[in-house]
N, C-alpha and C. Protein backbone atom coordinates (compact mmCIF):
# COMPACT_ATOMS: atom_id res chain seq x y z
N UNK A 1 -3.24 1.80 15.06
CA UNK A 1 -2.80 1.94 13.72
C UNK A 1 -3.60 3.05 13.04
N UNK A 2 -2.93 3.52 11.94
CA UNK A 2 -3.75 4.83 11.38
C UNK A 2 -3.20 4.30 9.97
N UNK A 3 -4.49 5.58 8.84
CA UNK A 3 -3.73 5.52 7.74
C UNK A 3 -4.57 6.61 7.20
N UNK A 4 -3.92 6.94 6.23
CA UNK A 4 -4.40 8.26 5.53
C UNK A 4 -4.35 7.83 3.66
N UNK A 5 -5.54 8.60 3.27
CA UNK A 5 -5.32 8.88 1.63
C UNK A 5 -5.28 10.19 1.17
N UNK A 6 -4.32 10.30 0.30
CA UNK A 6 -3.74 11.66 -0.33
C UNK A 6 -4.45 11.22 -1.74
N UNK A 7 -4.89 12.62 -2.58
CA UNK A 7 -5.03 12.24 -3.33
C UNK A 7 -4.74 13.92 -4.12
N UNK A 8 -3.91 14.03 -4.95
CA UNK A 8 -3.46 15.16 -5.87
C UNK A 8 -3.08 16.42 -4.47
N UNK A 9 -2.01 15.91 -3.74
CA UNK A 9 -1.61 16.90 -2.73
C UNK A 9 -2.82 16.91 -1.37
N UNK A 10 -3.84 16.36 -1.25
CA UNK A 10 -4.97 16.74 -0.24
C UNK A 10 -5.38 15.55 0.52
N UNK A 11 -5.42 14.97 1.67
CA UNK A 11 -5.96 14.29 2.43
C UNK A 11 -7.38 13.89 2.51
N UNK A 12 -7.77 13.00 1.27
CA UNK A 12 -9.40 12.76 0.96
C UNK A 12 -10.33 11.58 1.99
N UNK A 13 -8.72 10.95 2.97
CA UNK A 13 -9.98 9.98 3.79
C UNK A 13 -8.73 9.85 4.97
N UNK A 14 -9.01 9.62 6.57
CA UNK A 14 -8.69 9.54 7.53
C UNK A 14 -9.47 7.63 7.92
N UNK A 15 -8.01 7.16 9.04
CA UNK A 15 -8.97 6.27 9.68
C UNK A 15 -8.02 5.48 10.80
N UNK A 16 -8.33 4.90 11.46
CA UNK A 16 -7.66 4.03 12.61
C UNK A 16 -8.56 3.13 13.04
N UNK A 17 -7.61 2.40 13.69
CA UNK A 17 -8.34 0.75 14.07
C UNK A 17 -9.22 1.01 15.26
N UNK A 18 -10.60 0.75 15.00
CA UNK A 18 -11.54 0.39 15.90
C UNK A 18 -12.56 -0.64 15.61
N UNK A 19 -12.14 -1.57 15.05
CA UNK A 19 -13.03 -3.04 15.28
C UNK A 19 -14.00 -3.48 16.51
N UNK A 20 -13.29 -2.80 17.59
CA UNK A 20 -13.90 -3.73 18.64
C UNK A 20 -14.51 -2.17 19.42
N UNK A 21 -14.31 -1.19 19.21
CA UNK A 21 -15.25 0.18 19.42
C UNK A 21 -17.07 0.13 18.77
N UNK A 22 -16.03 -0.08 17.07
CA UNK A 22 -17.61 -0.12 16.00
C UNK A 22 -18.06 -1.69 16.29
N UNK A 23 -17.94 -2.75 16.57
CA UNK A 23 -18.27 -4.11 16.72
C UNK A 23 -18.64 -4.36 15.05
N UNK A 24 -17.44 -4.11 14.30
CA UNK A 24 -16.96 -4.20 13.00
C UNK A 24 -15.59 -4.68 12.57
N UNK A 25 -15.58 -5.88 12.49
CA UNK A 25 -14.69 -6.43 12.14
C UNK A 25 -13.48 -6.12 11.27
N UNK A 26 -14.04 -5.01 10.27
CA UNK A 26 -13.84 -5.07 8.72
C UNK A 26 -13.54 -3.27 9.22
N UNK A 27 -13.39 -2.66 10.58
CA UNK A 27 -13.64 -0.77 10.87
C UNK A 27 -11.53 -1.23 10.98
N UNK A 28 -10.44 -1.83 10.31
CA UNK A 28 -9.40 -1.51 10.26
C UNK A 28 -9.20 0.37 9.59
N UNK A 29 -7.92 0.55 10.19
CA UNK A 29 -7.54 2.01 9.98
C UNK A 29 -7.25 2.28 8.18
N UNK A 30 -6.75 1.40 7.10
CA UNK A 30 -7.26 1.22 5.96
C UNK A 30 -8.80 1.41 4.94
N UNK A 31 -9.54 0.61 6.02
CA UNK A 31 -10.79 0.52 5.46
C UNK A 31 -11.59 2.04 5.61
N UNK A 32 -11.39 2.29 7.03
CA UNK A 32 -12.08 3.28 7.48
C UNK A 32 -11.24 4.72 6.16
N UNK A 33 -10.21 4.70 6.08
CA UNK A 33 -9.23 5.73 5.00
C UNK A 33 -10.02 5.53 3.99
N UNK A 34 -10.47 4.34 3.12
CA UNK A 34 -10.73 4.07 1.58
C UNK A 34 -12.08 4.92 1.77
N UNK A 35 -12.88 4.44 2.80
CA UNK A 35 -14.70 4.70 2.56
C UNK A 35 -14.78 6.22 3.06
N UNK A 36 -13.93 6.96 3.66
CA UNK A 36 -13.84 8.40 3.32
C UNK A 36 -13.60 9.00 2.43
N UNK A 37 -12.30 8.33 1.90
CA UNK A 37 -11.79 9.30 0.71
C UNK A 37 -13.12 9.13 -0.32
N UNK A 38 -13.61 7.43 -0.41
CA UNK A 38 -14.26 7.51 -1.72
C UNK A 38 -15.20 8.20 -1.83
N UNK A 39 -16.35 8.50 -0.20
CA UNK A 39 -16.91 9.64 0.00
C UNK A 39 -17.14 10.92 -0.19
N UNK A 40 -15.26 11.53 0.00
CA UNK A 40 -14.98 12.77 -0.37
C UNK A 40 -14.78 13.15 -1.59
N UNK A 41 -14.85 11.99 -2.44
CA UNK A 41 -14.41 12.42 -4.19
C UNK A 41 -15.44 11.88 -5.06
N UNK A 42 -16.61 11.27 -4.37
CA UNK A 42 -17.73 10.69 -5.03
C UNK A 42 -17.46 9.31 -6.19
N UNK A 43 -16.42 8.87 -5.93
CA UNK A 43 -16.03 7.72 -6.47
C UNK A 43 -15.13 6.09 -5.90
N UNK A 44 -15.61 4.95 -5.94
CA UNK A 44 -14.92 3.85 -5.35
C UNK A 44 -13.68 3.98 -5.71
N UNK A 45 -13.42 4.06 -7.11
CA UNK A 45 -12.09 4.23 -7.67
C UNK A 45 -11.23 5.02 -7.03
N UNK A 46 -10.13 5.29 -6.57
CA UNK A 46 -9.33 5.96 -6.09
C UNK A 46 -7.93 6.13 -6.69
N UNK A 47 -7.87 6.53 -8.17
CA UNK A 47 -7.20 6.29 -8.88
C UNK A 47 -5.76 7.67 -8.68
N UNK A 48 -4.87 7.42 -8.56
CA UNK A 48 -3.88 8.00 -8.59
C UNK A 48 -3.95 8.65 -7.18
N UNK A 49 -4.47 7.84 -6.31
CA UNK A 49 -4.21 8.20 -4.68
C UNK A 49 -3.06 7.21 -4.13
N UNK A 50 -2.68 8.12 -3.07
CA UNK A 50 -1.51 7.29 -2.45
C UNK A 50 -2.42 6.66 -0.40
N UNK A 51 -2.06 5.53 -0.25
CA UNK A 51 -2.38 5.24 1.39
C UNK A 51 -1.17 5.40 1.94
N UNK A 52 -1.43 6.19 3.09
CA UNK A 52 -0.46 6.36 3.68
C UNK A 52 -0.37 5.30 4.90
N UNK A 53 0.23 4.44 5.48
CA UNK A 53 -0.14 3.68 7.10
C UNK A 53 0.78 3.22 7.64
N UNK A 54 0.38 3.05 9.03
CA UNK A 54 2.11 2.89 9.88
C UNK A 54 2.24 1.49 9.63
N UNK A 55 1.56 0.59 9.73
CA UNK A 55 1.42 -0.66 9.76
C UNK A 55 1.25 -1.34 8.84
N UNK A 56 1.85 -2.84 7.86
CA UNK A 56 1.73 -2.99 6.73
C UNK A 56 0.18 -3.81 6.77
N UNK A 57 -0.48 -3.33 5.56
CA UNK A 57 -2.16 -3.92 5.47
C UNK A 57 -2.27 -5.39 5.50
N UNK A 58 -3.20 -5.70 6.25
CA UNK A 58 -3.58 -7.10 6.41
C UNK A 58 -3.91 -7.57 4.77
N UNK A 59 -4.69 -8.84 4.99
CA UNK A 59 -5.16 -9.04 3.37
C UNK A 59 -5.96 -8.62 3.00
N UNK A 60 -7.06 -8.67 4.01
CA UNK A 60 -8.31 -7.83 3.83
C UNK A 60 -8.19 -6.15 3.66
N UNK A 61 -7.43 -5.60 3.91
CA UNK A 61 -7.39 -4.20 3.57
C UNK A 61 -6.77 -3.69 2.39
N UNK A 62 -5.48 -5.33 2.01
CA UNK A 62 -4.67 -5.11 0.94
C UNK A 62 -5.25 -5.16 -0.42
N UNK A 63 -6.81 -6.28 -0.18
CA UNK A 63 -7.57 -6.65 -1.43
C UNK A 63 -7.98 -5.15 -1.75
N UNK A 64 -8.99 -4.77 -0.68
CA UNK A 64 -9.55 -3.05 -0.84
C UNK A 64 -8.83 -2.34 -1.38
N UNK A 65 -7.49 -2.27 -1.32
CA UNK A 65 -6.41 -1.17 -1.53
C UNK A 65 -6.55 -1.78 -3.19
N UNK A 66 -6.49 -2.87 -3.71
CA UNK A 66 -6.33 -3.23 -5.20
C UNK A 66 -7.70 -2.86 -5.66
N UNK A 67 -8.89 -3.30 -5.06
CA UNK A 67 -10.31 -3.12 -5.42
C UNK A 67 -10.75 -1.45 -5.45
N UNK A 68 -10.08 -0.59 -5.20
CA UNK A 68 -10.33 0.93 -4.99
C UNK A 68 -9.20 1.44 -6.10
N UNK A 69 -7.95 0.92 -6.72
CA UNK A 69 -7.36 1.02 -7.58
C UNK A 69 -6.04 2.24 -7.22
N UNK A 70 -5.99 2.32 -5.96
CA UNK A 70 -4.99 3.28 -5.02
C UNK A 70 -3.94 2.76 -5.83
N UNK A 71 -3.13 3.82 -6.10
CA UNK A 71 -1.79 3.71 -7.42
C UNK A 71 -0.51 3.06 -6.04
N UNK A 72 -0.53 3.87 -5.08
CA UNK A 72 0.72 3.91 -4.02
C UNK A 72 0.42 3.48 -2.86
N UNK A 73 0.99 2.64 -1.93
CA UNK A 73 1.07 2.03 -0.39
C UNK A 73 2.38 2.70 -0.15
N UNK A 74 2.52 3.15 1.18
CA UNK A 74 3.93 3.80 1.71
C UNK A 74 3.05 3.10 3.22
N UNK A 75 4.02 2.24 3.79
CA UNK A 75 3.47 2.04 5.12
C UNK A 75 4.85 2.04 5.91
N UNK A 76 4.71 2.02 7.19
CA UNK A 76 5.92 1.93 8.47
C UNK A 76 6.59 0.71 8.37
N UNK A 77 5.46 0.16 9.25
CA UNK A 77 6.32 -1.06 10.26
C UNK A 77 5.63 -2.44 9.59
N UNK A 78 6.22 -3.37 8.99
CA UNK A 78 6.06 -4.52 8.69
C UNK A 78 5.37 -5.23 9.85
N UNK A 79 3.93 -6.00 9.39
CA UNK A 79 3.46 -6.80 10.39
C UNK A 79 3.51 -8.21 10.17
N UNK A 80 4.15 -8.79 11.05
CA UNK A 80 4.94 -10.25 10.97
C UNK A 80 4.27 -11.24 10.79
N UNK A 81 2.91 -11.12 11.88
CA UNK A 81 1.80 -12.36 12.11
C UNK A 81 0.44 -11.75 10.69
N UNK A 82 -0.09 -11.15 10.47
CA UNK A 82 -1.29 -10.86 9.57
C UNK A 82 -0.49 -9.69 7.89
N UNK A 83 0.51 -9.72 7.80
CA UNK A 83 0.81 -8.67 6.48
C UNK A 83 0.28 -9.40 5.10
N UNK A 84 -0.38 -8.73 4.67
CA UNK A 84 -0.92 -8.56 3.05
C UNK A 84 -0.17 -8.54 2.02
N UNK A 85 0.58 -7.90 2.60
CA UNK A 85 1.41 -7.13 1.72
C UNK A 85 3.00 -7.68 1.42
N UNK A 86 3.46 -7.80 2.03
CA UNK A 86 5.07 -8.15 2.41
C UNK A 86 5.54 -9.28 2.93
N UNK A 87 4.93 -9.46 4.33
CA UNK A 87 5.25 -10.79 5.36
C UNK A 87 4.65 -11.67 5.11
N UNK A 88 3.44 -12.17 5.01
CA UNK A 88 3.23 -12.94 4.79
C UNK A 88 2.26 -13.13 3.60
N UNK A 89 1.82 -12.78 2.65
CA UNK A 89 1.60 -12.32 1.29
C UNK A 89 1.97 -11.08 0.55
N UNK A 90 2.21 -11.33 -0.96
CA UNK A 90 2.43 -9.96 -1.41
C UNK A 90 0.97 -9.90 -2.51
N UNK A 91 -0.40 -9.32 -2.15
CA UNK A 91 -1.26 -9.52 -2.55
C UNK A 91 -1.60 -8.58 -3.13
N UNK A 92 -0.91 -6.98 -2.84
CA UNK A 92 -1.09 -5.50 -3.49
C UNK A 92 -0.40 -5.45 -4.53
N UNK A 93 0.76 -6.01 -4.90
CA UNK A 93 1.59 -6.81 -6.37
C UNK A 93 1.37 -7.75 -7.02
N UNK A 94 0.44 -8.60 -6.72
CA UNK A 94 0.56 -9.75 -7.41
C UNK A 94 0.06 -9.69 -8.43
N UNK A 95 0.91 -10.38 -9.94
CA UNK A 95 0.84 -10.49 -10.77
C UNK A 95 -0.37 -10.99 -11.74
N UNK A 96 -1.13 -11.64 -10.73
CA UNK A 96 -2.45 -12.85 -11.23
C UNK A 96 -3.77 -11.34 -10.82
N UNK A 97 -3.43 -10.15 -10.26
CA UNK A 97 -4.36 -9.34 -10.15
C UNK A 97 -4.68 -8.35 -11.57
N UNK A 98 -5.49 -8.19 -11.56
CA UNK A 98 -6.35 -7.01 -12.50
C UNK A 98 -5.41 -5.63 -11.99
N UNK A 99 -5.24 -5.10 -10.81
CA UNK A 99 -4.54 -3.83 -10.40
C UNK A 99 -3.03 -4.52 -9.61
N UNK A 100 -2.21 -3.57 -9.67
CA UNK A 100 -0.99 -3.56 -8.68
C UNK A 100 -0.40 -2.27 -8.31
N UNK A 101 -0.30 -1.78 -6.90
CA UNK A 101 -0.05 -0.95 -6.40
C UNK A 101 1.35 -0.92 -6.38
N UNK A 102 2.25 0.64 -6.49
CA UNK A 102 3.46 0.83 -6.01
C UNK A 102 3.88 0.61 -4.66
N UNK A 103 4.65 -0.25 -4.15
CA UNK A 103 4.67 -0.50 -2.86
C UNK A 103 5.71 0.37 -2.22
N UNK A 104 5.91 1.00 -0.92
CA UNK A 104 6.77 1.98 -0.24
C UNK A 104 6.89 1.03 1.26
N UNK A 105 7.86 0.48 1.52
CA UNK A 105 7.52 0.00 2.86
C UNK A 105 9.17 0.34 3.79
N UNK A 106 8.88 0.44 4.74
CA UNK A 106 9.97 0.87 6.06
C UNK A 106 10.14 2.54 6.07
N UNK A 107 8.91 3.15 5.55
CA UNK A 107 8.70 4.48 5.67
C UNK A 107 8.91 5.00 7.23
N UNK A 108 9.86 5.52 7.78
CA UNK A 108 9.78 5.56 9.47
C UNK A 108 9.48 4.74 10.03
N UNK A 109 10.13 3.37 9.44
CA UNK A 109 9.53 2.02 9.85
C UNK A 109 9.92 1.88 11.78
N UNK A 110 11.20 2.33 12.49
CA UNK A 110 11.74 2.28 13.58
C UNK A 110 10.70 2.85 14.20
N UNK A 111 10.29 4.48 14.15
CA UNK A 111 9.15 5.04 14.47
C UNK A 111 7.72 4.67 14.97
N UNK A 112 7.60 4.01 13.56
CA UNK A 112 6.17 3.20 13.14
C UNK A 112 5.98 2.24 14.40
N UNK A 113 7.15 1.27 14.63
CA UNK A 113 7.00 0.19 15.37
C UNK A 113 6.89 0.55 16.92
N UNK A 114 7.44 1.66 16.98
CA UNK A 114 7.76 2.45 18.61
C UNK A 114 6.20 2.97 18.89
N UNK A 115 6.10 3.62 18.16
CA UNK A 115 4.29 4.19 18.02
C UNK A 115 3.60 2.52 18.54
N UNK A 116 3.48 1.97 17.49
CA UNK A 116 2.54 0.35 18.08
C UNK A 116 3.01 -0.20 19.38
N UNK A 117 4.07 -0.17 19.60
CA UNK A 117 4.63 -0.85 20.86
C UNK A 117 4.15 -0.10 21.85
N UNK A 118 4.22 1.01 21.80
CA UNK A 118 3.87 2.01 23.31
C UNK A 118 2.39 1.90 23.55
N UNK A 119 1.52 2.05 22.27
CA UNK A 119 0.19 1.82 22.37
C UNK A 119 -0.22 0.47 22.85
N UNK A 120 0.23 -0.92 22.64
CA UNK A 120 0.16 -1.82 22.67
C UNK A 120 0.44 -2.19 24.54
N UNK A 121 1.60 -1.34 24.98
CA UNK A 121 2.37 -1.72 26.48
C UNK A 121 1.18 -0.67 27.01
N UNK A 122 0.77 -0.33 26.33
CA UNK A 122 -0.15 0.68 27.53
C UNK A 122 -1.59 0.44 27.29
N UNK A 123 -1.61 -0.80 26.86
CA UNK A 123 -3.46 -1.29 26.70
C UNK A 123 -2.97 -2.81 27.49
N UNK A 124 -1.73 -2.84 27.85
CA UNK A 124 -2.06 -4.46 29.03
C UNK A 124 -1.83 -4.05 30.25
């Protein structure tokens, strides 16, 4: 999985899933995106940035995405068993939050899912 942050036309943070590379639970392709960009702009806030990701954010990445104040989510492929967002919570909208993100989802969603599947058939 990957994901990217744009922020005023420019790519301020990169990242992909390596949890079990970094022996970091919490190194999802989201997380690793937020703690660059906020790096690259000297602020947690990430206000009027968009995440870009193939995969829809778990909860834990979806809270970050509200806690960093990212205006936009555009993700691929809906994830069935862990989504934050869509499937099985909608936690980047919810109403009872302080922030709510614009949600974009089935962005090259067919794509998205072909990308995970091939990666996935070729790690068993």
């Amino acid at each position: 999985m990957g994901a990217v942050v744009v922020l005023e036309g420019r790519v301020v943070g990169r990242g992909h899933n390596c949890p079990i590379a970094r022996n970091d639970p919490t190194a999802h392709a989201e997380m690793l995106a937020l703690r660059e960009a906020a790096q690259t702009i000297g602020n947690y806030r990430l206000d009027g940035a968009t995440l870009y990701a193939t995969l829809e954010p778990c909860v834990m990445c979806a809270g970050a995405l509200v806690n960093a104040r990212v205006a936009r989510l555009v993700f691929g492929a809906r994830d069935l068993r862990f989504g934050g967002v869509r499937s099985k919570f909608r936690l980047a909208d919810a109403d009872v939050l302080n922030h709510r993100l614009e949600i974009f989802e089935g962005v090259l969603g067919a794509e998205c899912a072909e990308i995970l599947e091939r990666f996935f058939r070729s790690r068993r």
